[in-house]
N, C-alpha and C. Protein backbone atom coordinates (compact mmCIF):
# COMPACT_ATOMS: atom_id res chain seq x y z
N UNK A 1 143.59 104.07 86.46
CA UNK A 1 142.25 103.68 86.84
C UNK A 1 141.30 103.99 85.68
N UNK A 2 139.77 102.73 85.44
CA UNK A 2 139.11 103.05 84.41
C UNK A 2 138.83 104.44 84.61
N UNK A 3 138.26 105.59 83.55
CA UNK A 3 138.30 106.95 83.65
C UNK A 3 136.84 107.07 84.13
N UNK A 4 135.51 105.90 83.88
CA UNK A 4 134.42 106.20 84.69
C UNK A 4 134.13 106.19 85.98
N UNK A 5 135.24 104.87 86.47
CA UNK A 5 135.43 104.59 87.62
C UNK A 5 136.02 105.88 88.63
N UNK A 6 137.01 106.35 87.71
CA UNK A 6 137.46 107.92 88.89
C UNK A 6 136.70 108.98 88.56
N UNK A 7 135.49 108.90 87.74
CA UNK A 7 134.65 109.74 87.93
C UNK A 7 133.82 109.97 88.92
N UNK A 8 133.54 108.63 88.74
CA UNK A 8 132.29 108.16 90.42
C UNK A 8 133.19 108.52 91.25
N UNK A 9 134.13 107.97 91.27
CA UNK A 9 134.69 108.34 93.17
C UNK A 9 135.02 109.85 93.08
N UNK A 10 135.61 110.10 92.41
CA UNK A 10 135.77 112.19 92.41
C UNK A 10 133.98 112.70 92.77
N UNK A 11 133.00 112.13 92.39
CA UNK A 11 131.62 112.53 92.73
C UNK A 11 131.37 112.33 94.02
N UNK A 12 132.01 111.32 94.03
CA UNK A 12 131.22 110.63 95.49
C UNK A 12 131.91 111.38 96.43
N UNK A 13 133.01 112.00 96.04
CA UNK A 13 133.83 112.69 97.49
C UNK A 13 133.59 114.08 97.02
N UNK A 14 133.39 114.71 95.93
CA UNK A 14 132.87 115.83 96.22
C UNK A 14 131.17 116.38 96.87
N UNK A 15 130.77 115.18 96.74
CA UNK A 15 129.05 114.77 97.42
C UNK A 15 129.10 114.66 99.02
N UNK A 16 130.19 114.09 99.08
CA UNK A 16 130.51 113.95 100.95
C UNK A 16 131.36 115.30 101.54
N UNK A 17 131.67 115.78 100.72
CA UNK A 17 132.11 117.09 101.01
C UNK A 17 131.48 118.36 101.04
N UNK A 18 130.27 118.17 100.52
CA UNK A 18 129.06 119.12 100.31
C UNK A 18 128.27 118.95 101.17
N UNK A 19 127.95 117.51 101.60
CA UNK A 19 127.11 117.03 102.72
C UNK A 19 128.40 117.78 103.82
N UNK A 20 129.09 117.68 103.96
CA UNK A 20 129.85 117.91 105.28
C UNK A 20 130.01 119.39 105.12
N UNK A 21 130.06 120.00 104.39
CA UNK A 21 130.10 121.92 104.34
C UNK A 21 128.17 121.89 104.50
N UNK A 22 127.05 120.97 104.20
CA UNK A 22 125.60 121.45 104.44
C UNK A 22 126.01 120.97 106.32
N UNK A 23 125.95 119.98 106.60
CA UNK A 23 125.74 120.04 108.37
C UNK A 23 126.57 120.23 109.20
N UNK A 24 128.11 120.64 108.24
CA UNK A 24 129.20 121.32 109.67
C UNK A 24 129.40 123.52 109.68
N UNK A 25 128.60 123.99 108.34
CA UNK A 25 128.38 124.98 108.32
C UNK A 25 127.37 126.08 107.99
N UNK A 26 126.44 125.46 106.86
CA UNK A 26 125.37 125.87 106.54
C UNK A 26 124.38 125.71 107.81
N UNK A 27 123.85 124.79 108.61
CA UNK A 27 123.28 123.99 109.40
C UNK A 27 123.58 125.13 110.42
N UNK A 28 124.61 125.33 111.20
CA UNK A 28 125.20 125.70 112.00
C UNK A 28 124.70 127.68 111.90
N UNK A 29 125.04 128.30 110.75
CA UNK A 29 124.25 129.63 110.13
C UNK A 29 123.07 129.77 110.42
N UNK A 30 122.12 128.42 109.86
CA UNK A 30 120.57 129.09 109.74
C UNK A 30 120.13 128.98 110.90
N UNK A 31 120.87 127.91 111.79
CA UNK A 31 120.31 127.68 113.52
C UNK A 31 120.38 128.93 114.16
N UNK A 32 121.22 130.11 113.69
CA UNK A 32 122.06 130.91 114.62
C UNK A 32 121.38 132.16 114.12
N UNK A 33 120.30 131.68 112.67
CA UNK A 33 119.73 133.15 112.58
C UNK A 33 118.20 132.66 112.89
N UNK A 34 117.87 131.58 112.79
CA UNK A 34 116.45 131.05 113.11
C UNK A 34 116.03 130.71 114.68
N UNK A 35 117.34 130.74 115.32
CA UNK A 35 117.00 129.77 117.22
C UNK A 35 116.47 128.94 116.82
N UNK A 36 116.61 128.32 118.29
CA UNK A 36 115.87 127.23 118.38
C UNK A 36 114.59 127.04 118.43
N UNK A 37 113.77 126.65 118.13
CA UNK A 37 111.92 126.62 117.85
C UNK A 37 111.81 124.85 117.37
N UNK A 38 110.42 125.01 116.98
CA UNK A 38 109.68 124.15 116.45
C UNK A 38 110.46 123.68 114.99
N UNK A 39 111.27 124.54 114.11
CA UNK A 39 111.42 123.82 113.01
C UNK A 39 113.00 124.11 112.64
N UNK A 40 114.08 123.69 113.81
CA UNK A 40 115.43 123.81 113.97
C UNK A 40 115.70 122.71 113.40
N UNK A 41 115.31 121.98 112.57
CA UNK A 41 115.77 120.79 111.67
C UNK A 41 115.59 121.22 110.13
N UNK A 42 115.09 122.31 109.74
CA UNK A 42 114.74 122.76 108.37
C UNK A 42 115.78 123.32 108.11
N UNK A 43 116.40 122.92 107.03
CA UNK A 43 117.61 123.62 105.65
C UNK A 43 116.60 124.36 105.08
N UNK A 44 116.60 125.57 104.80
CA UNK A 44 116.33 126.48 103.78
C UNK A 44 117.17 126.43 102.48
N UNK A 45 118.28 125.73 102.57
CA UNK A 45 118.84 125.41 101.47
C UNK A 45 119.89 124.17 101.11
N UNK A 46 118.87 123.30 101.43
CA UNK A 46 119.97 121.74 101.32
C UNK A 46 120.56 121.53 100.08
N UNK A 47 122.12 121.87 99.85
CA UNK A 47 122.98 121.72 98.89
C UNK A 47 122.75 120.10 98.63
N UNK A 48 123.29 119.01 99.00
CA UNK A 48 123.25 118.19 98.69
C UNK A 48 122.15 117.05 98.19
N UNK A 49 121.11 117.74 98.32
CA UNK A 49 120.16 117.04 97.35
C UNK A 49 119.86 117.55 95.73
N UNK A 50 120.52 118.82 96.03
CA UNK A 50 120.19 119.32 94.87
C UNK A 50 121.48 118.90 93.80
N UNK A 51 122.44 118.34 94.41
CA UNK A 51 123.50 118.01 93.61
C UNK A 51 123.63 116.44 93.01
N UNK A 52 123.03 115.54 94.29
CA UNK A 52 122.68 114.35 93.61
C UNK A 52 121.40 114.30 92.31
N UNK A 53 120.81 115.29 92.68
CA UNK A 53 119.49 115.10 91.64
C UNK A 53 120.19 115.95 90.19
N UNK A 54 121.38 117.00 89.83
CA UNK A 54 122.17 117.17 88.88
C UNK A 54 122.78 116.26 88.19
N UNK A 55 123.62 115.45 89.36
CA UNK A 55 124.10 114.28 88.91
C UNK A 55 123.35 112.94 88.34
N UNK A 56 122.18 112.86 88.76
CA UNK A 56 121.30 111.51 88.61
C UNK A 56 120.44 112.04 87.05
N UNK A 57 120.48 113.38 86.49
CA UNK A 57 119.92 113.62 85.57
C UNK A 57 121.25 113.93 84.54
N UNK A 58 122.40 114.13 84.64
CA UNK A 58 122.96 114.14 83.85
C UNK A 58 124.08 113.25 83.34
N UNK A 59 124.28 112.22 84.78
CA UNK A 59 125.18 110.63 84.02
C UNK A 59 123.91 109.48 84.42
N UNK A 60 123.01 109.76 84.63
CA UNK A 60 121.96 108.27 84.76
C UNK A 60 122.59 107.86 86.10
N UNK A 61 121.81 106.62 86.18
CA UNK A 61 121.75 105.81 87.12
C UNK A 61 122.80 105.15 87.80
N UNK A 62 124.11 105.18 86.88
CA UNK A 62 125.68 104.78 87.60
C UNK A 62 125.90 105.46 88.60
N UNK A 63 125.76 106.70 89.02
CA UNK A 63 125.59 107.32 90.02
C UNK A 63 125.01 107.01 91.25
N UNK A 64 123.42 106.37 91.43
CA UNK A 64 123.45 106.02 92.22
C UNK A 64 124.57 104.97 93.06
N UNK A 65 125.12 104.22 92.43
CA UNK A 65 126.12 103.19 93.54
C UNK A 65 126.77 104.27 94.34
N UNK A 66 127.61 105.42 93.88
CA UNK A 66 128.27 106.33 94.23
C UNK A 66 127.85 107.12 95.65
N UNK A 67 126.17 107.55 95.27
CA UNK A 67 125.18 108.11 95.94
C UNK A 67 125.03 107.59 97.57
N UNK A 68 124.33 106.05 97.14
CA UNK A 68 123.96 105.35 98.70
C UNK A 68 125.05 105.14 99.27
N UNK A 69 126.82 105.04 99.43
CA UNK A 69 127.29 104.86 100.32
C UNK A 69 127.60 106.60 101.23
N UNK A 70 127.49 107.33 100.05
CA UNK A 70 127.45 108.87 100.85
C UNK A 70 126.64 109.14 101.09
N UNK A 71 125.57 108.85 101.26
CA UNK A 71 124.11 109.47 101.97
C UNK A 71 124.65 108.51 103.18
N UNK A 72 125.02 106.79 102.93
CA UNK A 72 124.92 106.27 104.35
C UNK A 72 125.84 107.26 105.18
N UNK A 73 126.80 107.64 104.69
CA UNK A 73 127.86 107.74 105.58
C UNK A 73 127.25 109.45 106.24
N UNK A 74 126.99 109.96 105.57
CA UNK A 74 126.44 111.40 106.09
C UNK A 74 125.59 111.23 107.18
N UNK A 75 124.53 110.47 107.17
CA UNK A 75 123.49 110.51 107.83
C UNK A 75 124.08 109.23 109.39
N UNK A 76 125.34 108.63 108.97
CA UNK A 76 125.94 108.02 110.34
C UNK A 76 126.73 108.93 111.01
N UNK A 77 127.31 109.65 110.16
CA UNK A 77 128.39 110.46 110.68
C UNK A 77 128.08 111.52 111.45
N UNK A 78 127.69 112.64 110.08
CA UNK A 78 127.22 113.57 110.66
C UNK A 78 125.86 113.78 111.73
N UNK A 79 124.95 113.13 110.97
CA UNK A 79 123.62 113.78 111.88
C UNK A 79 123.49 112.31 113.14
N UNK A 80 124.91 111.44 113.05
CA UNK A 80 125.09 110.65 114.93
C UNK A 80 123.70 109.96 114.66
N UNK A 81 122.84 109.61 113.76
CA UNK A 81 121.57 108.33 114.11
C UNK A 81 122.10 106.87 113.89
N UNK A 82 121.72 106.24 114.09
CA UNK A 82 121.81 104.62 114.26
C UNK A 82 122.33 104.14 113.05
N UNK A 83 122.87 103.28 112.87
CA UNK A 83 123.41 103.09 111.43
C UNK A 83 122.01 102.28 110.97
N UNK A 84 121.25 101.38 111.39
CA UNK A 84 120.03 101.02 111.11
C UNK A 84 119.03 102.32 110.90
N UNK A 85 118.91 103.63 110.92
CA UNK A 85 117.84 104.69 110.84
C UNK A 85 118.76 104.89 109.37
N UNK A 86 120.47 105.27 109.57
CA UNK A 86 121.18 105.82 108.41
C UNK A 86 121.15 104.97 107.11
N UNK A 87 120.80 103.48 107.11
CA UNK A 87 121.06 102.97 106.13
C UNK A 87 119.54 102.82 105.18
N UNK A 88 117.74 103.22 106.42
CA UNK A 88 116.65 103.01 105.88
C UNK A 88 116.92 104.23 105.22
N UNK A 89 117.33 105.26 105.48
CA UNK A 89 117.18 106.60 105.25
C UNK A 89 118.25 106.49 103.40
N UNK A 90 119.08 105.99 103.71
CA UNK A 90 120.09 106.22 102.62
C UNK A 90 119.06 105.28 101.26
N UNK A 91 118.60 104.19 101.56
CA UNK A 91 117.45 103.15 100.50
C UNK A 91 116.76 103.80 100.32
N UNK A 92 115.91 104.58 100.86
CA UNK A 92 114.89 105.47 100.83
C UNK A 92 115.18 106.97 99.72
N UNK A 93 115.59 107.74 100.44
CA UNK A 93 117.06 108.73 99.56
C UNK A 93 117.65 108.04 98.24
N UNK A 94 118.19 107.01 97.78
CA UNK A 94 118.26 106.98 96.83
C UNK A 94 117.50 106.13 95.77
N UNK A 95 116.32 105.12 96.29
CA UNK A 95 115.20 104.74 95.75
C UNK A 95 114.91 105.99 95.19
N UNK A 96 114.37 107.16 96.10
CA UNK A 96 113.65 108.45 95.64
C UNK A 96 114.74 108.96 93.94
N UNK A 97 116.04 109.11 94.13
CA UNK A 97 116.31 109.37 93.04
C UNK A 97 116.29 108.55 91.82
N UNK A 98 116.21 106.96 91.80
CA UNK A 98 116.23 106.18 90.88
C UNK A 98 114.55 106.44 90.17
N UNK A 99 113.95 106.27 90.92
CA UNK A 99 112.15 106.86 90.79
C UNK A 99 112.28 108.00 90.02
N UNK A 100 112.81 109.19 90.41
CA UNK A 100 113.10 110.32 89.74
C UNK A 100 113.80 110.03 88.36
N UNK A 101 114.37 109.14 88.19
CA UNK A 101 115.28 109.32 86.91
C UNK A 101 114.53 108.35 85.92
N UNK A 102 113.08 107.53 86.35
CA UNK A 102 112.10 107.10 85.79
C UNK A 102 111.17 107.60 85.31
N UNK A 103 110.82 108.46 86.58
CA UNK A 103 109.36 109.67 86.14
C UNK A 103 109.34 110.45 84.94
N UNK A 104 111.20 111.13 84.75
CA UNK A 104 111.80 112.18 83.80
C UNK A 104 111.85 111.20 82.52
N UNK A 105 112.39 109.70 82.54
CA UNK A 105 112.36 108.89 81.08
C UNK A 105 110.93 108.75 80.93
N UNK A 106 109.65 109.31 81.40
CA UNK A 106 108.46 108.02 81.49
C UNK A 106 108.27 108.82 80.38
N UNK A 107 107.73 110.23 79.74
CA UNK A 107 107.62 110.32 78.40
C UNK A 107 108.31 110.07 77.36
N UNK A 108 108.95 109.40 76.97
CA UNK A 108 109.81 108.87 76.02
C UNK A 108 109.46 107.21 76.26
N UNK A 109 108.87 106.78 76.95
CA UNK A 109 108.80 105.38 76.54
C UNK A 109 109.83 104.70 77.51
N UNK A 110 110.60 105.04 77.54
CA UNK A 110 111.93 104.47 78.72
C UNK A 110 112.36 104.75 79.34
N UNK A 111 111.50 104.06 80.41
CA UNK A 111 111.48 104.27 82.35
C UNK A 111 113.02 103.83 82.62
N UNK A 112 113.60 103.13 81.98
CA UNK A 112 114.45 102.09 82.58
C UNK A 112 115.96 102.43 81.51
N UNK A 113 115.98 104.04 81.06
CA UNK A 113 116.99 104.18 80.44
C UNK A 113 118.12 104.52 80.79
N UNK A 114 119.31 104.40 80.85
CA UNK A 114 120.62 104.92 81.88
C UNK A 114 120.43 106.14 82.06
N UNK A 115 120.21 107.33 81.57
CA UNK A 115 120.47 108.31 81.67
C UNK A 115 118.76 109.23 80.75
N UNK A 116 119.10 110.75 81.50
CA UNK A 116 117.88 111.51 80.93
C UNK A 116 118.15 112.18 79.89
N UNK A 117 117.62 111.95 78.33
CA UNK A 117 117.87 112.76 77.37
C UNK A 117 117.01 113.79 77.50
N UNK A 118 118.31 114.80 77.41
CA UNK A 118 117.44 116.73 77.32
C UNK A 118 117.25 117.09 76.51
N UNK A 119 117.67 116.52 75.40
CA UNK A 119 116.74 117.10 73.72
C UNK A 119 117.15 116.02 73.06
């Protein structure tokens, strides 16, 4: 297999595997030290955004393809919403990172560069 091509998919399943250790165990912890209240939907520490936004700054934008089918699938799977809520949510989610990987090129002149140069 091309060697970029089994890069993405080794990402993409270690991304769905992070999403699935954030809402089948992390999730499950902070509920059990926070109860139930007013803000039993808050991660104090959502792993998986912080790993797509690693990834989206350090291979560019190929990533996203990788990205939106594991956000869809997380947000059908795990958190059970509509596949119509999971799929606005997943466009949304990874619009936000393509934006992000614009904002970070916008001083350099190129919004629209594959990837973020760090020096």
């Amino acid at each position: 297999m091309h060697k970029p091509l089994t890069l993405h998919i080794s990402l993409a399943g270690l991304l769905l595997a992070v999403f699935a250790f954030q809402f089948e165990v992390l999730q499950s912890i902070e509920k059990a030290l926070l109860g139930k209240g007013q803000i039993h939907f808050v991660d104090w520490l959502f792993l998986p955004h912080g790993l797509k936004v690693i990834f989206v700054v350090l291979l560019g934008a190929s990533v996203l393809w990788g990205v939106f089918p594991v956000q869809l699938a997380a947000m059908w799977f795990f958190l059970g919403t509509s596949f119509e809520t999971a799929l606005v949510y997943a466009i949304v989610a990874t619009g936000g990172l393509w934006v992000s990987l614009a904002l970070l090129n916008f001083p350099r002149g190129k919004i629209f560069e594959q990837r973020v140069r760090l020096w």
